[in-house]
C-alpha atoms as a PDB file:
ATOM      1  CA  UNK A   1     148.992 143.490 114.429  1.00  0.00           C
ATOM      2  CA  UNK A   2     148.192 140.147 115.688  1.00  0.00           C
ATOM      3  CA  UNK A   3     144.729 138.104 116.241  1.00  0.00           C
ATOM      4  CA  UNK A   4     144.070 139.131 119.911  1.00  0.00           C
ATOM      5  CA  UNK A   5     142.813 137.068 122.605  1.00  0.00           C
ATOM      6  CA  UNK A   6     139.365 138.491 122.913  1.00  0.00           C
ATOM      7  CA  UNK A   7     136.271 137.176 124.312  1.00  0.00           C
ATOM      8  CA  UNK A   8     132.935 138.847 123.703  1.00  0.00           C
ATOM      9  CA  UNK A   9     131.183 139.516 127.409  1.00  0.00           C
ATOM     10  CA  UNK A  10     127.926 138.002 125.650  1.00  0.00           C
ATOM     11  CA  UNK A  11     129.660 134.634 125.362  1.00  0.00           C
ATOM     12  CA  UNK A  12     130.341 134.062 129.396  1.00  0.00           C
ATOM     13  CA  UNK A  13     126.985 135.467 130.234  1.00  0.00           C
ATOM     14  CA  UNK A  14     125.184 133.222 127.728  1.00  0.00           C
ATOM     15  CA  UNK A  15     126.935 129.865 129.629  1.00  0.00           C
ATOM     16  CA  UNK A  16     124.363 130.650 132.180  1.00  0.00           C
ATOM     17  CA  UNK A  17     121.188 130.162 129.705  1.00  0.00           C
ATOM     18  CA  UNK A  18     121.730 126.305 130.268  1.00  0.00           C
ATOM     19  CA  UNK A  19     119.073 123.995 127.973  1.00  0.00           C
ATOM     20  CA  UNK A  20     117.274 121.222 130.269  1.00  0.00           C
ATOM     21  CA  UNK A  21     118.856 117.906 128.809  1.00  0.00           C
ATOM     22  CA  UNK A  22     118.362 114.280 130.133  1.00  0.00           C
ATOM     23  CA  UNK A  23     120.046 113.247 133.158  1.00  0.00           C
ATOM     24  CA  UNK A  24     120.846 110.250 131.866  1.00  0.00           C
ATOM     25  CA  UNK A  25     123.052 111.435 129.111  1.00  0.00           C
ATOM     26  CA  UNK A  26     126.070 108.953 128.722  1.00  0.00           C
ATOM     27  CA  UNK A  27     129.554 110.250 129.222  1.00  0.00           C
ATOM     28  CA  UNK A  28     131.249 113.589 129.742  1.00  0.00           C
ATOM     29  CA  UNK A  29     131.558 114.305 126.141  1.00  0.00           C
ATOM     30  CA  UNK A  30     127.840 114.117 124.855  1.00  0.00           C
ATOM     31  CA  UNK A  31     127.067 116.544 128.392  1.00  0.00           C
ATOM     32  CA  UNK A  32     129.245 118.821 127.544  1.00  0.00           C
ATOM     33  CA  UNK A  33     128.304 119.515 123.979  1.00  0.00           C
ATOM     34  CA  UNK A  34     125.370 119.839 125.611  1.00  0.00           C
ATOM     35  CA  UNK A  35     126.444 122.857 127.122  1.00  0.00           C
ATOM     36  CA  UNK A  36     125.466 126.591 125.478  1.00  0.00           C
ATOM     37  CA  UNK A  37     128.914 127.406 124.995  1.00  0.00           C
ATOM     38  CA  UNK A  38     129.495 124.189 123.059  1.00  0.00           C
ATOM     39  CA  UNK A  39     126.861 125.020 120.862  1.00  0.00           C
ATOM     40  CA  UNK A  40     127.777 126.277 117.015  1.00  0.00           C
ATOM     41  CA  UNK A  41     126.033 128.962 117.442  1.00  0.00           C
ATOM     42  CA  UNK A  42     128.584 130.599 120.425  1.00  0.00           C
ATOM     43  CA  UNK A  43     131.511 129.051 118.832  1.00  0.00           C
ATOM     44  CA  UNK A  44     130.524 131.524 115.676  1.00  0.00           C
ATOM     45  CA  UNK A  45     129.808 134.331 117.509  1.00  0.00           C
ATOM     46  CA  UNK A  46     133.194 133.519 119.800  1.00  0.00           C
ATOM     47  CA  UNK A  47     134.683 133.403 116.239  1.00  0.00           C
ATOM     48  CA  UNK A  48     133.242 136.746 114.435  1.00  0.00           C
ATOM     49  CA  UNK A  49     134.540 138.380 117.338  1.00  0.00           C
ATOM     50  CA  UNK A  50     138.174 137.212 117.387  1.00  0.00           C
ATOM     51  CA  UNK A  51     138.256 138.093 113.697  1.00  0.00           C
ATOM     52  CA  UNK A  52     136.093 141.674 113.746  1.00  0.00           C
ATOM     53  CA  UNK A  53     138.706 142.816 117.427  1.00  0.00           C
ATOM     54  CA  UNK A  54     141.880 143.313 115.842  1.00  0.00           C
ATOM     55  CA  UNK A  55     139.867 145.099 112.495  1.00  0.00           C
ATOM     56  CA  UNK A  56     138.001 147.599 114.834  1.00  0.00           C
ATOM     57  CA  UNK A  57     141.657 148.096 116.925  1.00  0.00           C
ATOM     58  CA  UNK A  58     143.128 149.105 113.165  1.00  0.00           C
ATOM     59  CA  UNK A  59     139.727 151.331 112.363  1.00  0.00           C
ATOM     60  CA  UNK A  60     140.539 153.217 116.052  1.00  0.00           C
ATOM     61  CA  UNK A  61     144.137 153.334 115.597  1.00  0.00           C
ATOM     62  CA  UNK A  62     144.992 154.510 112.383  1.00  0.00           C
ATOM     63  CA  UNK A  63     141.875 155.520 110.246  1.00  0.00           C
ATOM     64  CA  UNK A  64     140.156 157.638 112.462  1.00  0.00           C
ATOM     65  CA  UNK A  65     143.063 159.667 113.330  1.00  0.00           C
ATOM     66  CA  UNK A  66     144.497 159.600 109.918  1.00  0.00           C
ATOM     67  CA  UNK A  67     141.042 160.881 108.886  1.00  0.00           C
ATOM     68  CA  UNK A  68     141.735 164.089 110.176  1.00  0.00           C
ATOM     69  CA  UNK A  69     144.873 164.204 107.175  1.00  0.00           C
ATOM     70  CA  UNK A  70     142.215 163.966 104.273  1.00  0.00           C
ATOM     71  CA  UNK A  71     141.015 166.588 103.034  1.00  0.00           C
ATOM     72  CA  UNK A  72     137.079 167.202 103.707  1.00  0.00           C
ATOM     73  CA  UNK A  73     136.292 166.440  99.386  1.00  0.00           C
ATOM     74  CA  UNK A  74     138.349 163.256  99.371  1.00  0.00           C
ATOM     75  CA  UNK A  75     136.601 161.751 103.276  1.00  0.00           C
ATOM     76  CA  UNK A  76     133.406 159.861 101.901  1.00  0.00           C
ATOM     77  CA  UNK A  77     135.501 158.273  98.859  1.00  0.00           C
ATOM     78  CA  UNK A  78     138.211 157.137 100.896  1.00  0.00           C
ATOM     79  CA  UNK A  79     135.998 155.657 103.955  1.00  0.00           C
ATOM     80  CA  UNK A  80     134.417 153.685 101.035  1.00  0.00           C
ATOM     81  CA  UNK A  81     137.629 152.742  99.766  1.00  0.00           C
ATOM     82  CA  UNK A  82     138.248 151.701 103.602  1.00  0.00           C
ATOM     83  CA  UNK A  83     134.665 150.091 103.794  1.00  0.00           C
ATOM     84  CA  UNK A  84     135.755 147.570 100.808  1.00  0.00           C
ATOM     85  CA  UNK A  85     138.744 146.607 102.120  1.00  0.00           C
ATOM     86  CA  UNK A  86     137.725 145.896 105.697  1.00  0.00           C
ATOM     87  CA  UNK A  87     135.008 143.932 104.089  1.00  0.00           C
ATOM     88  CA  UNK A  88     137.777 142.061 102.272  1.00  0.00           C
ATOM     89  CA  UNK A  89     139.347 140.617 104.827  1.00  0.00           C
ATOM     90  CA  UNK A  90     136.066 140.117 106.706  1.00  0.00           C
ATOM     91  CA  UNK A  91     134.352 138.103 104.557  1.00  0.00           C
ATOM     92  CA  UNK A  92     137.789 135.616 103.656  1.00  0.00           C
ATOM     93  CA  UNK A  93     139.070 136.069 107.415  1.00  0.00           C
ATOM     94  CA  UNK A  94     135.679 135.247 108.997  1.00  0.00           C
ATOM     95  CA  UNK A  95     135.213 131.687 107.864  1.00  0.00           C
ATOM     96  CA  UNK A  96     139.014 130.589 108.517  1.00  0.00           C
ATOM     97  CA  UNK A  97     138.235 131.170 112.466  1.00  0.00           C
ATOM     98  CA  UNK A  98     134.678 129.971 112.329  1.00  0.00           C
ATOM     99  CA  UNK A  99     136.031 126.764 110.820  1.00  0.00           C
ATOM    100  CA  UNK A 100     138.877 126.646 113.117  1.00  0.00           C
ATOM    101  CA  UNK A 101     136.284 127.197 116.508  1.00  0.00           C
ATOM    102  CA  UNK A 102     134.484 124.005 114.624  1.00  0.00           C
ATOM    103  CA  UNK A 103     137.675 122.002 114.117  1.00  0.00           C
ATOM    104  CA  UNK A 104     139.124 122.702 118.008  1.00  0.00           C
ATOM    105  CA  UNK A 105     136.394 124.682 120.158  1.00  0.00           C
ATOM    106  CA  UNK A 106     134.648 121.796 121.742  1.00  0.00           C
ATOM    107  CA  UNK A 107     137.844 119.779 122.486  1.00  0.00           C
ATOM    108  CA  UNK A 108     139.300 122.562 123.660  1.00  0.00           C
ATOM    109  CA  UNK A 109     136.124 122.599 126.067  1.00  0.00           C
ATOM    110  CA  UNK A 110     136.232 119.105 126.953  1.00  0.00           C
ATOM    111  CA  UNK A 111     139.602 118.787 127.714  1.00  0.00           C
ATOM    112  CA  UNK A 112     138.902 122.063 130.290  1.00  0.00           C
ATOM    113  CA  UNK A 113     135.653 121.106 131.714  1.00  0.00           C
ATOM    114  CA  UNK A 114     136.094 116.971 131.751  1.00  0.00           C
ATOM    115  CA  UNK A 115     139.130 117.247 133.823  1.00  0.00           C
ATOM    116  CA  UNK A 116     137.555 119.716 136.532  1.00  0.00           C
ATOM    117  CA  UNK A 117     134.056 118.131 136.771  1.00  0.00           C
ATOM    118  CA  UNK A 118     133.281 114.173 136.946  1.00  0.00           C
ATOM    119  CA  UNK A 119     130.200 113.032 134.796  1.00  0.00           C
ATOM    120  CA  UNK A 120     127.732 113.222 137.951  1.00  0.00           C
ATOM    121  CA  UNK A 121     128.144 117.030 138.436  1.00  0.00           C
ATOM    122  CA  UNK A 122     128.290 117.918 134.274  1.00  0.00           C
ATOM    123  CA  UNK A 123     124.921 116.172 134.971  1.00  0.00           C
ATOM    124  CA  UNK A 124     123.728 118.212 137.347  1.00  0.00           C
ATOM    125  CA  UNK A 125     125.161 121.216 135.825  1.00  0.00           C
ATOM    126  CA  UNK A 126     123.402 120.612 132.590  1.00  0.00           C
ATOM    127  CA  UNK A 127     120.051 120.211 134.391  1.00  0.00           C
ATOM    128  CA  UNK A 128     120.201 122.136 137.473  1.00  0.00           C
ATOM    129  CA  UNK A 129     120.784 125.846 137.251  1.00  0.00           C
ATOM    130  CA  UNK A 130     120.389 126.620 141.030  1.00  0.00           C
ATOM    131  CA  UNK A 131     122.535 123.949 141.975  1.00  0.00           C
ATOM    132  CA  UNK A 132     125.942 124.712 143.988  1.00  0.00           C
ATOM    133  CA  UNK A 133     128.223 123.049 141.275  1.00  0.00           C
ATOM    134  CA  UNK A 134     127.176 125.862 139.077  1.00  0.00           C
ATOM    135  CA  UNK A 135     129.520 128.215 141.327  1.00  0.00           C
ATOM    136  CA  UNK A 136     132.615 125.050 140.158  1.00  0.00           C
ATOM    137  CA  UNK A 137     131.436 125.804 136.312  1.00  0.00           C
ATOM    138  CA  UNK A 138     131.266 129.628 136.747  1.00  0.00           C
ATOM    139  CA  UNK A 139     135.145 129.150 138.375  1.00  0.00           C
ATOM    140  CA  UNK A 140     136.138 127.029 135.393  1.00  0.00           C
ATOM    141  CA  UNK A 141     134.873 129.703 132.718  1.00  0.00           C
ATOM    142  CA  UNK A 142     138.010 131.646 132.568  1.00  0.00           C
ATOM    143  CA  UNK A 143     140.235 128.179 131.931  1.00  0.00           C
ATOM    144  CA  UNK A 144     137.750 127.487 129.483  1.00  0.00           C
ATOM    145  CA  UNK A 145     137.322 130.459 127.814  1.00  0.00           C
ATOM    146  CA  UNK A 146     141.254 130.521 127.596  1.00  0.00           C
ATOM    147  CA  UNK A 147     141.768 127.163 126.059  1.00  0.00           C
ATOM    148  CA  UNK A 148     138.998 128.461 123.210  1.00  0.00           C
ATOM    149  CA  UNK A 149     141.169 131.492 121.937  1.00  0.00           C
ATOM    150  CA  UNK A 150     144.699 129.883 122.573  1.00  0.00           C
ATOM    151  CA  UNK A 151     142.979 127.047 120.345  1.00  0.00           C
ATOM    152  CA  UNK A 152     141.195 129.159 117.915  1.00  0.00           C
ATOM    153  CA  UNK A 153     143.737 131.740 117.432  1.00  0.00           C
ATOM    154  CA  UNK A 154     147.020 128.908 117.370  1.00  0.00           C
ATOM    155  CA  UNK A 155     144.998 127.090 114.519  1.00  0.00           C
ATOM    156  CA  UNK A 156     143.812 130.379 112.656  1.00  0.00           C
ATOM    157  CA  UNK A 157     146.655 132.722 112.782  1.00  0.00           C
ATOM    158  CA  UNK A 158     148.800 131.518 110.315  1.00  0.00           C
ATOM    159  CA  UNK A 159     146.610 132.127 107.847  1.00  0.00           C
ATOM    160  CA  UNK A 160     144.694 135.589 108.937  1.00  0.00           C
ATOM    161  CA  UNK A 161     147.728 137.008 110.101  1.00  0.00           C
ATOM    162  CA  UNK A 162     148.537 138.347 106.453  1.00  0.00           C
ATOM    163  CA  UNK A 163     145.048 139.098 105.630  1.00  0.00           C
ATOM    164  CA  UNK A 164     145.532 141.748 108.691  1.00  0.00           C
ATOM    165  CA  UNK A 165     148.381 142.443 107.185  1.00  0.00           C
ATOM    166  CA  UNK A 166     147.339 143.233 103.439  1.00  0.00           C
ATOM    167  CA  UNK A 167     144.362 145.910 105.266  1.00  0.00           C
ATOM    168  CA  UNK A 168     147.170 147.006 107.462  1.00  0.00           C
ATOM    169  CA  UNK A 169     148.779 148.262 104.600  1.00  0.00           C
ATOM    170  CA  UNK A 170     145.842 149.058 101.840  1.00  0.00           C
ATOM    171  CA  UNK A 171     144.034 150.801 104.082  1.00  0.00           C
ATOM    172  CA  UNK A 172     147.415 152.987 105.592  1.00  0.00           C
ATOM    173  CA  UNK A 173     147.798 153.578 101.275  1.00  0.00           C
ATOM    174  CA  UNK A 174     144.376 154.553 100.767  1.00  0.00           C
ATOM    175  CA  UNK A 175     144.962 157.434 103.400  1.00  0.00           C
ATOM    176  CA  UNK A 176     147.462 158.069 102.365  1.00  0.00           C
ATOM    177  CA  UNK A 177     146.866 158.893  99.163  1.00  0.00           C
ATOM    178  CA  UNK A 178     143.983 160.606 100.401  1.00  0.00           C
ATOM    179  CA  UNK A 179     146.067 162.986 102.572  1.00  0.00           C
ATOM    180  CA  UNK A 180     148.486 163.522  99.720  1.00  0.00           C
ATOM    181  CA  UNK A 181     151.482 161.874 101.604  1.00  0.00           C
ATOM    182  CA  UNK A 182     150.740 163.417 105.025  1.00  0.00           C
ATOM    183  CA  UNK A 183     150.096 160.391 106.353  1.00  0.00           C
ATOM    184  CA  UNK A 184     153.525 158.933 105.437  1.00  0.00           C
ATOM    185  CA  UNK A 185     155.322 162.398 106.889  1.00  0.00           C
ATOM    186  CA  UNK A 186     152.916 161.621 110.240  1.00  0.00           C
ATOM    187  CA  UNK A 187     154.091 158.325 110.883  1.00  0.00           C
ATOM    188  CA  UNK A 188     157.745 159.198 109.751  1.00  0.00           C
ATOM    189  CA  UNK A 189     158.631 162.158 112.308  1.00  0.00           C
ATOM    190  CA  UNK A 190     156.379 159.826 114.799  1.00  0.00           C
ATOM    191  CA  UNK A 191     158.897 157.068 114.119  1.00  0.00           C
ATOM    192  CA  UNK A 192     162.131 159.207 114.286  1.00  0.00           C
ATOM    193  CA  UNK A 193     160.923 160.588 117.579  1.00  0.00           C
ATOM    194  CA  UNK A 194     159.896 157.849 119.435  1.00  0.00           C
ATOM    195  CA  UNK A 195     164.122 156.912 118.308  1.00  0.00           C
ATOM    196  CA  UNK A 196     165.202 159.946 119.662  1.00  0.00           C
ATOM    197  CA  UNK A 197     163.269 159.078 122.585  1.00  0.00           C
ATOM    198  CA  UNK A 198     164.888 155.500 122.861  1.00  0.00           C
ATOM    199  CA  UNK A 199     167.873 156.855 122.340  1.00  0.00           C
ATOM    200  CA  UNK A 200     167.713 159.501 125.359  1.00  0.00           C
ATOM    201  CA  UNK A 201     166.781 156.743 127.052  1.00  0.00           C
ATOM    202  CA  UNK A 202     169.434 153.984 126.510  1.00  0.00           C
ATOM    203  CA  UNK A 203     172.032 157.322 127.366  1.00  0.00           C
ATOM    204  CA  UNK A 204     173.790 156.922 130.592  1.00  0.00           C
ATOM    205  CA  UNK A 205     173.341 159.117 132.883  1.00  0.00           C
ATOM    206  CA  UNK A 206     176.200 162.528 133.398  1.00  0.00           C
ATOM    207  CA  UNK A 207     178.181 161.639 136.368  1.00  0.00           C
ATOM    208  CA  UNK A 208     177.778 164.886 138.616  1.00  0.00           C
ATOM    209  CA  UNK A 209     180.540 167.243 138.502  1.00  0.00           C
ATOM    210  CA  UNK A 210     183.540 166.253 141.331  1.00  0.00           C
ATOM    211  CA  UNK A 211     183.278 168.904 144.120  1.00  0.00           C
ATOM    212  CA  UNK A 212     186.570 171.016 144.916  1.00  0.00           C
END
């Protein structure tokens, strides 16, 4: 499991909640940080979010149908057990990206938005909501948006890639446990059957019989 490219919805509707700011601000860097989604606050929220996706895509995955494996007296100990460790890696993997969205989210911004707009319309965009260039900025979101996570995620993922990892893998032991080894036996004929399946697959095809 890898740090997805996600991008909460609030963040590309909050762009639009632009602060009125001086037109004479000088140069295209000062105007943009101007801008909402330049703001620490979004860059944190951008960041909780990359780090909480691929945790909630584990939680739907494998715990709550590996759930179903524990028996009903041994549930509420092991979601705690679950609990703890998801707020493990939450609360070590959490600051690594917010520190990383500090370190590269507002270059990563610039270098979108001051090659697409001159420093006349980041002007107007910063102080005019209802003008026509906000239609340009609105176009530009999904560059900019992309250059956050590629950004974010290049810088961070070396280091919360094995923190995914280590819950991967305590929380998969904690069930199974749980489930007395079901889990294990789940996963194993899951495994050898999706290689039967591959197999099948990669088998040509029986050349039909020659007719007399």
């Amino acid at each position: 499991m890898k740090l997805t490219q996600t991008v909460s919805t609030a963040v590309a509707a909050s762009v639009l909640a632009l602060t009125a700011v001086s037109a004479h601000a000088d140069g295209k860097t000062d105007l943009i940080q101007r801008l909402p989604l330049a703001q620490k606050a979004e860059l944190d929220g951008m960041a909780t979010g990359l780090t909480q996706s691929p945790a909630r895509q584990l939680m739907g995955q494998l715990v709550q149908p590996a759930m179903g494996l524990v028996p009903p007296e041994k549930r509420e100990a092991t979601a705690k057990q679950i609990d703890a460790e998801l707020q493990k890696y939450l609360d070590t993997a959490t600051p690594i990206v917010k520190a990383s969205a500090a370190k590269t989210g507002t270059p990563a911004i610039a270098s979108v938005l001051a090659d697409k707009f001159t420093e006349d319309e980041l002007k107007q965009l910063v102080v005019m909501l209802e003008s026509p260039i906000i239609k340009k900025y609105q176009a530009a979101l999904p560059d900019v948006q992309k250059a956050l996570v590629e950004s974010i995620t290049a810088d961070a993922r070396p280091q919360v890639d094995p923190k995914l990892k280590a819950l991967q893998e305590n929380v998969r032991k904690i069930l199974d446990t749980a489930s007395n080894g079901k889990l294990s036996q789940a996963m194993a004929k899951q495994q050898a059957e999706a290689q039967q399946g591959q197999a099948a697959a990669a088998k040509p095809a029986a050349k039909p019989a020659a007719k007399k």
